[in-house]
PDB file of N, CA and C in Angstrom:
ATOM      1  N   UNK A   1       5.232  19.454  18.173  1.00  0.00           N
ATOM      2  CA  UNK A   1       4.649  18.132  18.342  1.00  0.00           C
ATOM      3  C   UNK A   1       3.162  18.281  18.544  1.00  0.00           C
ATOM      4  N   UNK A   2       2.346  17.090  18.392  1.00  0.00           N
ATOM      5  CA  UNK A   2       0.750  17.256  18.599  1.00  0.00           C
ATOM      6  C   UNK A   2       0.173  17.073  17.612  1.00  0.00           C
ATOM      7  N   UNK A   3      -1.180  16.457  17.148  1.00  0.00           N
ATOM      8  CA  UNK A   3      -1.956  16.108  16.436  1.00  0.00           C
ATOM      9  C   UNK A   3      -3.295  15.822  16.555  1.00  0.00           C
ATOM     10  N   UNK A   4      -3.885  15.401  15.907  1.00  0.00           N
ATOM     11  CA  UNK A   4      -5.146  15.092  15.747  1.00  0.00           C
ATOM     12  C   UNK A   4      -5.671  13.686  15.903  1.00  0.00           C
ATOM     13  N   UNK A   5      -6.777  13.358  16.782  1.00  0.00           N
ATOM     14  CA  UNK A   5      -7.430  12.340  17.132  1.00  0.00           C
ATOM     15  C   UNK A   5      -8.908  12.271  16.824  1.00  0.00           C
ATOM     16  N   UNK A   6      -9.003  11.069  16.815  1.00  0.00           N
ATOM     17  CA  UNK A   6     -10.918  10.689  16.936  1.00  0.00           C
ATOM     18  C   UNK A   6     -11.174   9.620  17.473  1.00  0.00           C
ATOM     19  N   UNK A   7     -12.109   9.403  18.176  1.00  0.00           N
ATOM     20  CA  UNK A   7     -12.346   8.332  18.963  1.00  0.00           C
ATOM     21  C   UNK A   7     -14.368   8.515  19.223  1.00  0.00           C
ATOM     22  N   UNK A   8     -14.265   7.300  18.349  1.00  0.00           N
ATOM     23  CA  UNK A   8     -16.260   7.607  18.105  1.00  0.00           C
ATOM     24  C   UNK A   8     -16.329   8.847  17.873  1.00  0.00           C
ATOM     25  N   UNK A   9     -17.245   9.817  18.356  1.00  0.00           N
ATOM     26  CA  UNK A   9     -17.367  11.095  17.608  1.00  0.00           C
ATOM     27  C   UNK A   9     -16.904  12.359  18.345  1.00  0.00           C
ATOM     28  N   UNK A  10     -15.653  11.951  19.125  1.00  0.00           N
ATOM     29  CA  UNK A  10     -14.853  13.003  19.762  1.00  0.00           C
ATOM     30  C   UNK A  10     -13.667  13.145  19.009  1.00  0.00           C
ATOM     31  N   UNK A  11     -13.369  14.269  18.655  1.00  0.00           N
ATOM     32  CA  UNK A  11     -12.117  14.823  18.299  1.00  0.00           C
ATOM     33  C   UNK A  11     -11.408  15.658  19.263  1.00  0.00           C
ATOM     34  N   UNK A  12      -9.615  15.865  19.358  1.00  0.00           N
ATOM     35  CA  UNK A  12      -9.578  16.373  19.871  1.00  0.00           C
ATOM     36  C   UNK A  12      -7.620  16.422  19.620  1.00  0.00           C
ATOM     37  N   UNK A  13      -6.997  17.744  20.190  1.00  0.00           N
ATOM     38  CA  UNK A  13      -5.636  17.650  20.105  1.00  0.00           C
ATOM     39  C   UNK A  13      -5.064  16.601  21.313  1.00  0.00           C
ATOM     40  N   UNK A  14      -3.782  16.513  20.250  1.00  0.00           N
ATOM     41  CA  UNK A  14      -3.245  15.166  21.741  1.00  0.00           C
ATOM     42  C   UNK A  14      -1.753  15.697  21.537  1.00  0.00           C
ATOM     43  N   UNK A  15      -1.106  15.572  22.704  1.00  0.00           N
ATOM     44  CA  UNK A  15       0.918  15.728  22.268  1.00  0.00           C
ATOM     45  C   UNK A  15       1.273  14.615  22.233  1.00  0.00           C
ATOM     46  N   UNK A  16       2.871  15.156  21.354  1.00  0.00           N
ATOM     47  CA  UNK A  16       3.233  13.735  21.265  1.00  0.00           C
ATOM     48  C   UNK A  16       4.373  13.793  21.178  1.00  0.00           C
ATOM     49  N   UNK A  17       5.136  13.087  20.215  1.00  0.00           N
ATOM     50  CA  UNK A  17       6.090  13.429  19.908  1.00  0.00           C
ATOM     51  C   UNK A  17       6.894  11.523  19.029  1.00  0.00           C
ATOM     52  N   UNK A  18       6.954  11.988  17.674  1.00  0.00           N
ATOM     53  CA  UNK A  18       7.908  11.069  16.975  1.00  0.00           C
ATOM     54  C   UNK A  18       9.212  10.413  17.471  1.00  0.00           C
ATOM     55  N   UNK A  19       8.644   9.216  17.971  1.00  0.00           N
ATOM     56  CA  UNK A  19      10.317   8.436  18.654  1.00  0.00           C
ATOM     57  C   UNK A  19      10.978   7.031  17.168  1.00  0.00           C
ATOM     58  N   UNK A  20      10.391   7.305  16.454  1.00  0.00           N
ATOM     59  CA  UNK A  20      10.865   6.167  14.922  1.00  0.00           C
ATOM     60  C   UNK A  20      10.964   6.795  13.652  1.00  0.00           C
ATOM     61  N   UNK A  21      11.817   6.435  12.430  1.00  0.00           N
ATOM     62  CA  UNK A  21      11.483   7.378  11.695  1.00  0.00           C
ATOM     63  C   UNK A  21      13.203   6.535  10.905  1.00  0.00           C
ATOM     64  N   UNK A  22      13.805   5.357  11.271  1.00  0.00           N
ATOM     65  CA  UNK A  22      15.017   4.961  10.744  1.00  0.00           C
ATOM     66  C   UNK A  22      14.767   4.096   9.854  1.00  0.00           C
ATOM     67  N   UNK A  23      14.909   4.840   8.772  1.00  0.00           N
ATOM     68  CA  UNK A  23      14.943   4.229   7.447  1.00  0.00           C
ATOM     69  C   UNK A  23      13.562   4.211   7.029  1.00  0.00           C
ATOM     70  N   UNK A  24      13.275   3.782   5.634  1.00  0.00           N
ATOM     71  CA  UNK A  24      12.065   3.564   4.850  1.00  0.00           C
ATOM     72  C   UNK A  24      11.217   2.841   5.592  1.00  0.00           C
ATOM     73  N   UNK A  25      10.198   3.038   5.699  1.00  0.00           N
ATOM     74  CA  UNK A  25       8.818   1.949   6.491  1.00  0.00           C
ATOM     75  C   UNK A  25       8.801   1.982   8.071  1.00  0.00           C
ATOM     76  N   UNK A  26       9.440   2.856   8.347  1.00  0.00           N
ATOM     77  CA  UNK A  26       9.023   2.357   9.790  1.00  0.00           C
ATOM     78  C   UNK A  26       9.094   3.631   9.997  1.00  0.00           C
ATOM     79  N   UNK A  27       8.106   4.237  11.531  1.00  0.00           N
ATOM     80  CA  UNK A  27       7.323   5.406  12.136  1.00  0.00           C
ATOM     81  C   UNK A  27       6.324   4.817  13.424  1.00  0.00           C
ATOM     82  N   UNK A  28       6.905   5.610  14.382  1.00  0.00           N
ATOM     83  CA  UNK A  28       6.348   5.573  15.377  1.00  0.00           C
ATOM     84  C   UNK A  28       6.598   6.788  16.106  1.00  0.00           C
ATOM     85  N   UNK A  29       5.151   6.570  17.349  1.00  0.00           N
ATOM     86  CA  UNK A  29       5.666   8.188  18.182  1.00  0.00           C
ATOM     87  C   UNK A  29       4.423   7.938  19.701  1.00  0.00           C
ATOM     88  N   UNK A  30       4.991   8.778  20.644  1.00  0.00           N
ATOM     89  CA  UNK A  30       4.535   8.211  21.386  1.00  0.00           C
ATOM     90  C   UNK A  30       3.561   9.529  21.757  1.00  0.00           C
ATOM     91  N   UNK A  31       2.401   8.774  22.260  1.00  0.00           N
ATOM     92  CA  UNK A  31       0.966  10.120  22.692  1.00  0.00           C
ATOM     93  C   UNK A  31       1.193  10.557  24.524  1.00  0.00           C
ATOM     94  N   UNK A  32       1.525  11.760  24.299  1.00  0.00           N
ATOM     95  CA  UNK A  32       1.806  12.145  26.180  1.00  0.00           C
ATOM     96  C   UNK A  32       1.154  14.055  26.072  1.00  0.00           C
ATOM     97  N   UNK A  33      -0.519  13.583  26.222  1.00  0.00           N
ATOM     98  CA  UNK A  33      -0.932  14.699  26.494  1.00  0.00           C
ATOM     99  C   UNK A  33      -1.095  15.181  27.778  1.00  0.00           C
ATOM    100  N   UNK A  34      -0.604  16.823  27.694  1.00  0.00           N
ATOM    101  CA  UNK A  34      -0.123  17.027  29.629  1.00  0.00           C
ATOM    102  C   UNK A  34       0.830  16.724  29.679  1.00  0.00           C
ATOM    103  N   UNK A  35       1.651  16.023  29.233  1.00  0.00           N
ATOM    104  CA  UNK A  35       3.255  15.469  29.368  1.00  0.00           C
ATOM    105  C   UNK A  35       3.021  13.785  30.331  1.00  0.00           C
ATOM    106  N   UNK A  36       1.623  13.733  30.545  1.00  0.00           N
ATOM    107  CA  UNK A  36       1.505  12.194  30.617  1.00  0.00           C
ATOM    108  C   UNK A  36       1.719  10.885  29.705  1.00  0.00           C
ATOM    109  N   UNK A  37       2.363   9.967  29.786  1.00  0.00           N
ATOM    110  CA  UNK A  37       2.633   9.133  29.358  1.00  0.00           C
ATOM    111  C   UNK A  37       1.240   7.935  29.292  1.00  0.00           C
ATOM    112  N   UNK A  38       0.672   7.848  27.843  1.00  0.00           N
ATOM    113  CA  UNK A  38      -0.559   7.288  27.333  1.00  0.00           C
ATOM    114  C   UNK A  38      -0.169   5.834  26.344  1.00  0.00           C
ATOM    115  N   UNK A  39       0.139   6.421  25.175  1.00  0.00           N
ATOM    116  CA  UNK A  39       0.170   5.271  24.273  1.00  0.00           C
ATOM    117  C   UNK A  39       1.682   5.942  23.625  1.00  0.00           C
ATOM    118  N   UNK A  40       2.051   3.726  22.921  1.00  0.00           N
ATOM    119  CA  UNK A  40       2.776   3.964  21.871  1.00  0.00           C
ATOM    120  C   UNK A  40       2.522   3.475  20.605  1.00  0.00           C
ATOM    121  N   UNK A  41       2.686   4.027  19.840  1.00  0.00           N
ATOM    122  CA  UNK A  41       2.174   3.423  18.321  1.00  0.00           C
ATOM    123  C   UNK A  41       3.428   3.505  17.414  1.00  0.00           C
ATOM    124  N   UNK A  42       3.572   2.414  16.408  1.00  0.00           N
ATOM    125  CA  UNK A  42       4.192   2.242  16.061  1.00  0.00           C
ATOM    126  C   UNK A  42       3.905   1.960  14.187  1.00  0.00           C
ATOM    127  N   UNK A  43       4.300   2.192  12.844  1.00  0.00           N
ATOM    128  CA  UNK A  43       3.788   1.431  12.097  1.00  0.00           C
ATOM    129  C   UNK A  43       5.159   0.528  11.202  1.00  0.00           C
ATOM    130  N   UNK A  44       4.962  -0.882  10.927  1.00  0.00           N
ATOM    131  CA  UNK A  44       6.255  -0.985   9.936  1.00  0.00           C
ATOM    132  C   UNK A  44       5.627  -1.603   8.662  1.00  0.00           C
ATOM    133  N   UNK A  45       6.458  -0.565   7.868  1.00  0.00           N
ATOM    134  CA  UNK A  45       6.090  -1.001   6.178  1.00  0.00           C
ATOM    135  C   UNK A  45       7.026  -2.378   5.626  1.00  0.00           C
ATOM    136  N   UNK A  46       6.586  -3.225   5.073  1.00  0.00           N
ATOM    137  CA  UNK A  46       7.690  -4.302   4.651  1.00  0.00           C
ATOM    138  C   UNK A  46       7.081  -4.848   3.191  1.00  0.00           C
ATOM    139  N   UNK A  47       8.007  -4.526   2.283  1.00  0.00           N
ATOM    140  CA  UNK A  47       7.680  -4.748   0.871  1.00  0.00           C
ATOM    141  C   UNK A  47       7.270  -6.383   0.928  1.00  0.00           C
ATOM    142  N   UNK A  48       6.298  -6.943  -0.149  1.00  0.00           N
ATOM    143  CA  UNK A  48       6.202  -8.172  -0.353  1.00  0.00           C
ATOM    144  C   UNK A  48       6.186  -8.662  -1.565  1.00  0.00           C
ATOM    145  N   UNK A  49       5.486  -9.950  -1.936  1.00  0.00           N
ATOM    146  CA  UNK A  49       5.610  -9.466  -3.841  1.00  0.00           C
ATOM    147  C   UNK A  49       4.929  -9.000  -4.493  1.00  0.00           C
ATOM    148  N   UNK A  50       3.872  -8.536  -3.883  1.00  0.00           N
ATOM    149  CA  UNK A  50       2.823  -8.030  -4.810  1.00  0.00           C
ATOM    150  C   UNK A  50       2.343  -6.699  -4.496  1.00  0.00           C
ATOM    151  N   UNK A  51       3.468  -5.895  -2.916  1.00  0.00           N
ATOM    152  CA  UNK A  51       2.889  -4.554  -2.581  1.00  0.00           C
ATOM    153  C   UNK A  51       3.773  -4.502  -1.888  1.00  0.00           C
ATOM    154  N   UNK A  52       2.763  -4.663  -0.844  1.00  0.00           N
ATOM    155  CA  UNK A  52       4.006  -4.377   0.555  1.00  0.00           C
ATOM    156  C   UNK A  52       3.121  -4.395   2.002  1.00  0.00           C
ATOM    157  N   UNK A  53       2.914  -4.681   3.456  1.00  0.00           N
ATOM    158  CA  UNK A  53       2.887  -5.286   4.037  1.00  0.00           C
ATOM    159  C   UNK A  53       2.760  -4.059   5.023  1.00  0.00           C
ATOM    160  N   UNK A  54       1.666  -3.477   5.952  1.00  0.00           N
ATOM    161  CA  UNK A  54       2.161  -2.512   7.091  1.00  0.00           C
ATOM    162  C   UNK A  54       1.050  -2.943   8.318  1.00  0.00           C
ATOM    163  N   UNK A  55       2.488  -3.116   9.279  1.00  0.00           N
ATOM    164  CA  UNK A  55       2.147  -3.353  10.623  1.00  0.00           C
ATOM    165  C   UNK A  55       1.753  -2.300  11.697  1.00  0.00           C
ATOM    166  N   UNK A  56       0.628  -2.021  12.190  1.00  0.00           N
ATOM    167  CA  UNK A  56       0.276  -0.912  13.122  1.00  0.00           C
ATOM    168  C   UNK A  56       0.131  -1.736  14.964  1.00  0.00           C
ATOM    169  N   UNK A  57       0.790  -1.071  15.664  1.00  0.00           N
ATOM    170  CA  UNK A  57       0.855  -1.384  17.245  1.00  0.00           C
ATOM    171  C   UNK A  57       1.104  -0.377  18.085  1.00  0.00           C
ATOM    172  N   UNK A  58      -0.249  -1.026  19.053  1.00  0.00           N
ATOM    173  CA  UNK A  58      -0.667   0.191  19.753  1.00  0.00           C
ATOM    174  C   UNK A  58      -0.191  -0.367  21.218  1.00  0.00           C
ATOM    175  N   UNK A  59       0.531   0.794  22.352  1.00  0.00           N
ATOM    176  CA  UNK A  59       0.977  -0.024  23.353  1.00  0.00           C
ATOM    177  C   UNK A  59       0.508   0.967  24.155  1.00  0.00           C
ATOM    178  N   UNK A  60      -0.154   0.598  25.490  1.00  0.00           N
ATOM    179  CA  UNK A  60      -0.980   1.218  26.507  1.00  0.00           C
ATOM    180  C   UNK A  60       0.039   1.783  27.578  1.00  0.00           C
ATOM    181  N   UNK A  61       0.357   2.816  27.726  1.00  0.00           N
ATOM    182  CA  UNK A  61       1.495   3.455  28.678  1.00  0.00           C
ATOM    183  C   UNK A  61       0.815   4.038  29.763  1.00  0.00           C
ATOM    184  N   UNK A  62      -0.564   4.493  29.997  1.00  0.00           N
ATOM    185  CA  UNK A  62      -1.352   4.894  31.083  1.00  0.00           C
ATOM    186  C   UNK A  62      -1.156   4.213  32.530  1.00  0.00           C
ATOM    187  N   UNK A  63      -0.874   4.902  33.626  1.00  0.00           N
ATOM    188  CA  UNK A  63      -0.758   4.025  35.098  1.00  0.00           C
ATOM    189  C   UNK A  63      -2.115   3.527  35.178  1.00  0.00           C
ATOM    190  N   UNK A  64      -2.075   2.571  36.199  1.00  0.00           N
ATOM    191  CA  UNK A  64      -3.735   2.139  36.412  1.00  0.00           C
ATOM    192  C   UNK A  64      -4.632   3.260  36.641  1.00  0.00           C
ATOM    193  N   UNK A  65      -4.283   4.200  37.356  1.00  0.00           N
ATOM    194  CA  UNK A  65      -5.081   5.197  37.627  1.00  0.00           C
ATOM    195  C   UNK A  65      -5.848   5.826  37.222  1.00  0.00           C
ATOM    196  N   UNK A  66      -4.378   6.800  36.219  1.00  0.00           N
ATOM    197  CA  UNK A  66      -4.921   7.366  35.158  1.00  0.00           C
ATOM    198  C   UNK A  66      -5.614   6.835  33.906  1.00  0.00           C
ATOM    199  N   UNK A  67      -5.614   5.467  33.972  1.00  0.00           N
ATOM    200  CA  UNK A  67      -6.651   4.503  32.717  1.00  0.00           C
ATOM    201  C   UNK A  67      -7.986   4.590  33.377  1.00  0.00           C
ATOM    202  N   UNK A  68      -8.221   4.426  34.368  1.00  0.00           N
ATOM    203  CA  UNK A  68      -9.480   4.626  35.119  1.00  0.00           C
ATOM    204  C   UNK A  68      -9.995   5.884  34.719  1.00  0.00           C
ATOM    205  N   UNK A  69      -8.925   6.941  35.180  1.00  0.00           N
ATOM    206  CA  UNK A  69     -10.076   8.352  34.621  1.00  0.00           C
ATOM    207  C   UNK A  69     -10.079   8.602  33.641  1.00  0.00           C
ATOM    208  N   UNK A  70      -9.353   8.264  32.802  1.00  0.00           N
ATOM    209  CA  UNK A  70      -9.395   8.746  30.798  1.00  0.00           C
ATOM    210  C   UNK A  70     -10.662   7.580  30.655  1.00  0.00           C
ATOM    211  N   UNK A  71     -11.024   6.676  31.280  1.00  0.00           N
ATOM    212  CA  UNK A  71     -11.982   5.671  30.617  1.00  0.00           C
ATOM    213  C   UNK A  71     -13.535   6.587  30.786  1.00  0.00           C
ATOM    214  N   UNK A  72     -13.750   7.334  31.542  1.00  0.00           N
ATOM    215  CA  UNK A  72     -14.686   8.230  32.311  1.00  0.00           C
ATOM    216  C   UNK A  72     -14.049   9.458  31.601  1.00  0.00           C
ATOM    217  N   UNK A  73     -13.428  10.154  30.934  1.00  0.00           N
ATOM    218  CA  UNK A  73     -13.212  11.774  30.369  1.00  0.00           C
ATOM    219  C   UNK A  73     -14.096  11.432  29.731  1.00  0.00           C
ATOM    220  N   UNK A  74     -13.238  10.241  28.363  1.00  0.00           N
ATOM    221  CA  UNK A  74     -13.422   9.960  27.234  1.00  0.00           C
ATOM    222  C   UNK A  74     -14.522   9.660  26.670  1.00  0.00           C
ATOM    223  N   UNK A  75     -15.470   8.947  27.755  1.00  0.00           N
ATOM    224  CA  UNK A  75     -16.011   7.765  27.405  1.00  0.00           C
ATOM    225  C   UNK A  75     -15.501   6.775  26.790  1.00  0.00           C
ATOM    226  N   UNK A  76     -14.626   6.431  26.751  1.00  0.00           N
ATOM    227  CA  UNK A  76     -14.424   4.963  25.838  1.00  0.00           C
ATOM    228  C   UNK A  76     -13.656   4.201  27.138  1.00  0.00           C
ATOM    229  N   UNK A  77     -14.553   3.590  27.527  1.00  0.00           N
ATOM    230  CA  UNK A  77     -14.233   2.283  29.244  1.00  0.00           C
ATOM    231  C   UNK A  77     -13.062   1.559  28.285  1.00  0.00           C
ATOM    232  N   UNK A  78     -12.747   1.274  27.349  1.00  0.00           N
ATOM    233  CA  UNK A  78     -12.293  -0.445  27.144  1.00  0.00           C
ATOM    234  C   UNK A  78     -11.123   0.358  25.592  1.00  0.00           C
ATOM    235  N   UNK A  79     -10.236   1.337  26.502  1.00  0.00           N
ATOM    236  CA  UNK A  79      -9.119   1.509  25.256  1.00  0.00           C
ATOM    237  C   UNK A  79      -8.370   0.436  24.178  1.00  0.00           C
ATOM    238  N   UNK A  80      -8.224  -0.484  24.909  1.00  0.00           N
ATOM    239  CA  UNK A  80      -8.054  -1.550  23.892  1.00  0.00           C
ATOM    240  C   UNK A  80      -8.700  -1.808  22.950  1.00  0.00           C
ATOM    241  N   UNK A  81     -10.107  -2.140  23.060  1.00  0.00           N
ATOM    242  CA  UNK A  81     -11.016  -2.228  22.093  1.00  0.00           C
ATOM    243  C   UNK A  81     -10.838  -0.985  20.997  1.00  0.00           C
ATOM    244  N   UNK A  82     -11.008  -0.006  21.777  1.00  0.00           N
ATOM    245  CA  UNK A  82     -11.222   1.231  20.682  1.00  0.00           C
ATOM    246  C   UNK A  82     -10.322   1.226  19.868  1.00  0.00           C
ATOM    247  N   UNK A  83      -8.668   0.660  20.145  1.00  0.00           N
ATOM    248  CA  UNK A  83      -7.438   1.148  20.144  1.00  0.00           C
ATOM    249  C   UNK A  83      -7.553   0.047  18.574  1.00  0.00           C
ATOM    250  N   UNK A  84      -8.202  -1.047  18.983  1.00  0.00           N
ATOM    251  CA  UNK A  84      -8.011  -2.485  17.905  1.00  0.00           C
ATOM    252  C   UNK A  84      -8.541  -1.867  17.279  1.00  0.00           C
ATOM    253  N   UNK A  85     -10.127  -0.955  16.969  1.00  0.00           N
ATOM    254  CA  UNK A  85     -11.169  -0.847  16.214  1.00  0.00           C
ATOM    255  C   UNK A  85     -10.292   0.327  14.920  1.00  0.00           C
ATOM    256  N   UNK A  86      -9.373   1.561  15.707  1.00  0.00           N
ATOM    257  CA  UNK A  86      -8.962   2.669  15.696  1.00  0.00           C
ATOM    258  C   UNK A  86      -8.171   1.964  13.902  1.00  0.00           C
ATOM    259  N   UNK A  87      -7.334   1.000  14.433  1.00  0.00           N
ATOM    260  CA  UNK A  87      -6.133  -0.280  14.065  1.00  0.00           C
ATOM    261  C   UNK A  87      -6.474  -0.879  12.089  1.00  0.00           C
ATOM    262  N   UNK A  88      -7.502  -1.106  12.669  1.00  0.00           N
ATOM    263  CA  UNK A  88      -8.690  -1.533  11.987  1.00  0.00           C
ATOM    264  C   UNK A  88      -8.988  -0.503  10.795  1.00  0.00           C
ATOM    265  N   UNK A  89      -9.525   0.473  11.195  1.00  0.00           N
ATOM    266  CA  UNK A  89      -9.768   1.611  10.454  1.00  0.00           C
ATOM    267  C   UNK A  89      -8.834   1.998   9.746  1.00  0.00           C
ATOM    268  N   UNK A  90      -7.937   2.267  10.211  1.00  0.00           N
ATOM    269  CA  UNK A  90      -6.472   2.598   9.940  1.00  0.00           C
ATOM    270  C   UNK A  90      -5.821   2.314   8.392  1.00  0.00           C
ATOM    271  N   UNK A  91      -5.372   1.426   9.067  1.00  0.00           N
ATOM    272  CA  UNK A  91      -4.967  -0.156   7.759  1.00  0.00           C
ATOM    273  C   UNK A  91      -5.805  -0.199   6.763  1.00  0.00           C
ATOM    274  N   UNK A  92      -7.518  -0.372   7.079  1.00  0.00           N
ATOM    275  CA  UNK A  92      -7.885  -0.449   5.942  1.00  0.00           C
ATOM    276  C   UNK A  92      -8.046   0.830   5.067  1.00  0.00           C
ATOM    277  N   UNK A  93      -8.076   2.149   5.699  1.00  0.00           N
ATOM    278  CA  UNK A  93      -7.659   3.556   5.209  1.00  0.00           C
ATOM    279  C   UNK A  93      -6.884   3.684   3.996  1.00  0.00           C
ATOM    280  N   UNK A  94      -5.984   2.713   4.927  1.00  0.00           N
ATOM    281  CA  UNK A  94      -4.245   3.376   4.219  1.00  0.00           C
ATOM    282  C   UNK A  94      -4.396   2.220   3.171  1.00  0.00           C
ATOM    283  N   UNK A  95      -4.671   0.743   2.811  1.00  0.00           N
ATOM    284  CA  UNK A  95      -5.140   0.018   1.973  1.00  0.00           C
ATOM    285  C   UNK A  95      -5.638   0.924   0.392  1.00  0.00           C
ATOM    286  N   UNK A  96      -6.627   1.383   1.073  1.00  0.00           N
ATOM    287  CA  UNK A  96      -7.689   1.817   0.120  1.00  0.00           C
ATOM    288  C   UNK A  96      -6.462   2.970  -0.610  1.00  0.00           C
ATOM    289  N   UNK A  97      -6.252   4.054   0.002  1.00  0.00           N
ATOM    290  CA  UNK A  97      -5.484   4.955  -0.710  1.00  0.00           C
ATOM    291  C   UNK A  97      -4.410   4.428  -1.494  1.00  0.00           C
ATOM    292  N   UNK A  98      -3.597   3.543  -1.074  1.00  0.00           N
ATOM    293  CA  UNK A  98      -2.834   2.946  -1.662  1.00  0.00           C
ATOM    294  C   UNK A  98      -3.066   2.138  -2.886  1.00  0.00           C
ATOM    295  N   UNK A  99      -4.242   1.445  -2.670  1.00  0.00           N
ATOM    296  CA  UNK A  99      -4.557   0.895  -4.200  1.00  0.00           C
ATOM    297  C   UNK A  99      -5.291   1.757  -5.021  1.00  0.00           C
ATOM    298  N   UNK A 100      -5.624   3.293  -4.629  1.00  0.00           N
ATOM    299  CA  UNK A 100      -5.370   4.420  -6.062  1.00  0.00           C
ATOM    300  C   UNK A 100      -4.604   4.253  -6.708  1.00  0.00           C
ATOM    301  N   UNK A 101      -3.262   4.612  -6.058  1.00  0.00           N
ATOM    302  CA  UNK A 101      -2.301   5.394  -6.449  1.00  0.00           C
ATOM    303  C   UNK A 101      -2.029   5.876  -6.207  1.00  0.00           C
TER     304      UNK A 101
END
């Protein structure tokens, strides 16, 4: 388990581990670096008529605490924001590749 992150111009490994994966279009997995419990993300693909449709959601699993000090590791005060911006990026990523081919 574990992967790769970016957040503004920090990179860095994170654990994790894949909790979705039933049937076509849908994938999710949850981020617990240290074996702390952080985020869940989720994505669902849903065909439409002219492509197809993918939903990305990000769910904040951090205690108050520990959101306080990851806001100060990280620098990024306002995970939500980053998390929407991250969201954002994302989608339109996977957009673009997709209308290659």
């Amino acid at each position: 388990s574990g992967g790769r992150t970016a957040t503004g111009g920090r990179r860095g490994g994170r654990g994790g581990e894949a909790t979705q994966g039933q049937g076509p279009g849908v994938f999710g997995f949850e981020g617990s670096p240290f074996g702390l419990p952080v985020s869940s993300w989720s994505y669902v693909g849903e065909p439409t008529g002219d492509g197809c449709s993918v939903t990305e959601t990000w769910t904040d699993r951090r205690a108050g605490w520990f959101a306080a000090v990851t806001g100060v590791v990280t620098g990024v005060p306002n995970r939500a924001e980053a998390a929407r911006a991250g969201i954002e990026a994302t989608l339109s990523a996977l957009r673009q590749r997709a209308e290659k081919g």
